[in-house]
Protein backbone atom coordinates (compact mmCIF):
# COMPACT_ATOMS: atom_id res chain seq x y z
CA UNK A 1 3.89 0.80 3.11
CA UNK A 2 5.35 -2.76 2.40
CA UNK A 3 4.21 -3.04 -0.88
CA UNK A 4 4.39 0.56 -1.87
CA UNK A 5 8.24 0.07 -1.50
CA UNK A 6 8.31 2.34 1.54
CA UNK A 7 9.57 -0.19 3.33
CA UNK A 8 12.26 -2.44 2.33
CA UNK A 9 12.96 -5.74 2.69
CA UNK A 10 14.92 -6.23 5.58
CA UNK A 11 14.02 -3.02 7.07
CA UNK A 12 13.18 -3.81 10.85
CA UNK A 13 9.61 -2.56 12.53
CA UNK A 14 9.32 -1.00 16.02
CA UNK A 15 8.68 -2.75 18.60
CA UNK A 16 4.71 -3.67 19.39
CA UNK A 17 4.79 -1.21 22.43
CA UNK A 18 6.80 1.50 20.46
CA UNK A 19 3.99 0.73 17.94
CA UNK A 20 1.52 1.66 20.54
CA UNK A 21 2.43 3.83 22.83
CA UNK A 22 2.80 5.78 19.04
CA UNK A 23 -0.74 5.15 18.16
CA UNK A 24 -1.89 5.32 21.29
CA UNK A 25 -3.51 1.98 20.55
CA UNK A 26 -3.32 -1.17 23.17
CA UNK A 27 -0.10 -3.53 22.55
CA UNK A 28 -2.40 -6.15 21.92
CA UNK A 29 -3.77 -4.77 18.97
CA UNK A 30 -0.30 -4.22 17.44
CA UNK A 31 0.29 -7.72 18.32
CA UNK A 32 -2.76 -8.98 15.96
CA UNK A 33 -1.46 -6.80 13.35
CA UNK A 34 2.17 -7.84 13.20
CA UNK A 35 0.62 -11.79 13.59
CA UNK A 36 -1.94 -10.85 10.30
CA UNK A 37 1.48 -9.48 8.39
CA UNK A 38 3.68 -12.50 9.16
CA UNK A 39 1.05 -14.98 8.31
CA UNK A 40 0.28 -13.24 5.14
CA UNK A 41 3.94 -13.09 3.96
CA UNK A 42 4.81 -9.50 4.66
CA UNK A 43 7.11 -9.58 8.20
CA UNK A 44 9.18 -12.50 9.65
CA UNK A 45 10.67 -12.15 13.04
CA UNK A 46 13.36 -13.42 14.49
CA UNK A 47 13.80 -13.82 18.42
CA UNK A 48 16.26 -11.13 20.49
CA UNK A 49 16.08 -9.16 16.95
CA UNK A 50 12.83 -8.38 16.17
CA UNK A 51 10.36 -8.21 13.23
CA UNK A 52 11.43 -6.48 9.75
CA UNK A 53 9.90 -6.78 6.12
CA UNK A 54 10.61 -9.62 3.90
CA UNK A 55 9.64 -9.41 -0.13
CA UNK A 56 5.76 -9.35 -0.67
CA UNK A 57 4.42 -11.78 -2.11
CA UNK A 58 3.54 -11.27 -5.62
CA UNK A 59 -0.15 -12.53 -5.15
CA UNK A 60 -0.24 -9.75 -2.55
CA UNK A 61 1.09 -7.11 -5.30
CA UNK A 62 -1.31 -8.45 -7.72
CA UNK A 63 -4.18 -8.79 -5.79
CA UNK A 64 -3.72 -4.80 -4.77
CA UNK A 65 -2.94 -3.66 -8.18
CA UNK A 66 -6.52 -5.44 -9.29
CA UNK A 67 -8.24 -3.69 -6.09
CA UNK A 68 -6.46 -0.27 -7.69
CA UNK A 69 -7.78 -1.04 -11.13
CA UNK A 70 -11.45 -1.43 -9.46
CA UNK A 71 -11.29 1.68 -8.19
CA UNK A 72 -9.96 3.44 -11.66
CA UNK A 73 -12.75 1.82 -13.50
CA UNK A 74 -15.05 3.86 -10.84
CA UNK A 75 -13.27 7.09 -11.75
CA UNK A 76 -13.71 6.47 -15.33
CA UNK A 77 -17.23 5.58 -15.33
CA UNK A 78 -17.15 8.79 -13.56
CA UNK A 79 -15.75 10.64 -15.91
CA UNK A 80 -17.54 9.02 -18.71
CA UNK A 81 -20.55 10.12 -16.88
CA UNK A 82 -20.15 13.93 -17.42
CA UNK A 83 -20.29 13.05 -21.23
CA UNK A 84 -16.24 13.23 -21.27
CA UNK A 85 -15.72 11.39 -24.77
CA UNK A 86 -12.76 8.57 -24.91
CA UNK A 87 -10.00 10.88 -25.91
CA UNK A 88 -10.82 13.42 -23.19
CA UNK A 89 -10.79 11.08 -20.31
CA UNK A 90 -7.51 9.36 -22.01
CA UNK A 91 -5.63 12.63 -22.37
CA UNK A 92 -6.92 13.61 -18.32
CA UNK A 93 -5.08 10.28 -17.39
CA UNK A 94 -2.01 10.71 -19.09
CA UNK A 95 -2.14 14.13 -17.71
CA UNK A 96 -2.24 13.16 -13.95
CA UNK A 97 0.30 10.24 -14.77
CA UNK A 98 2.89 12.69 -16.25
CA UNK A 99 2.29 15.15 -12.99
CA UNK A 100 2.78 12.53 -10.78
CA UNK A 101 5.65 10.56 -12.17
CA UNK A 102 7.30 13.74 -13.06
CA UNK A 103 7.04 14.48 -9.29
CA UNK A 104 4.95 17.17 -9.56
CA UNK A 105 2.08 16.33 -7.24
CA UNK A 106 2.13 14.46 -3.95
């Protein structure tokens, strides 16, 4: 959600036991989570105020938008695979891209 935009920087999280009781997960757990973003780049806290979202890292951006281009190479192998030629696959993409920037889709 951080580096979808979803959350903002300087938006503030819920507490770890909001967080949990929530999830339904143990605080602990939330705990390890929150440590994992902060030491990655992704939350700071501050004491009495809690933890909110500071700006990504742009490693972390990149390194997801290469993990998001894996996973389109799969789905055009894919699609190459049911004997789609070049143009077909291209015009399927730009298809999907205009739905979904157009807000059409979900």
């Amino acid at each position: 959600m951080i580096i979808s935009g979803a959350l903002k920087p300087g938006d503030f999280l819920p507490s770890v036991r909001t967080v949990a009781l929530e999830l339904n997960v143990n605080p602990n757990t939330v705990a390890k989570a929150f440590f994992i973003l902060q030491s990655n780049g992704f939350i700071d806290s501050k004491a009495g105020v809690g933890n909110y979202v500071v700006k990504p890292p742009s490693s972390s951006v990149e390194k997801r938008v290469n993990e998001l281009m894996d996973e389109m190479k799969i789905i055009v192998l894919k699609m190459k695979s049911f004997n789609l030629s070049k143009e077909e696959i291209a015009r399927k993409i730009d298809e999907f891209i205009e739905e979904v920037h157009d807000g059409k889709s979900s």
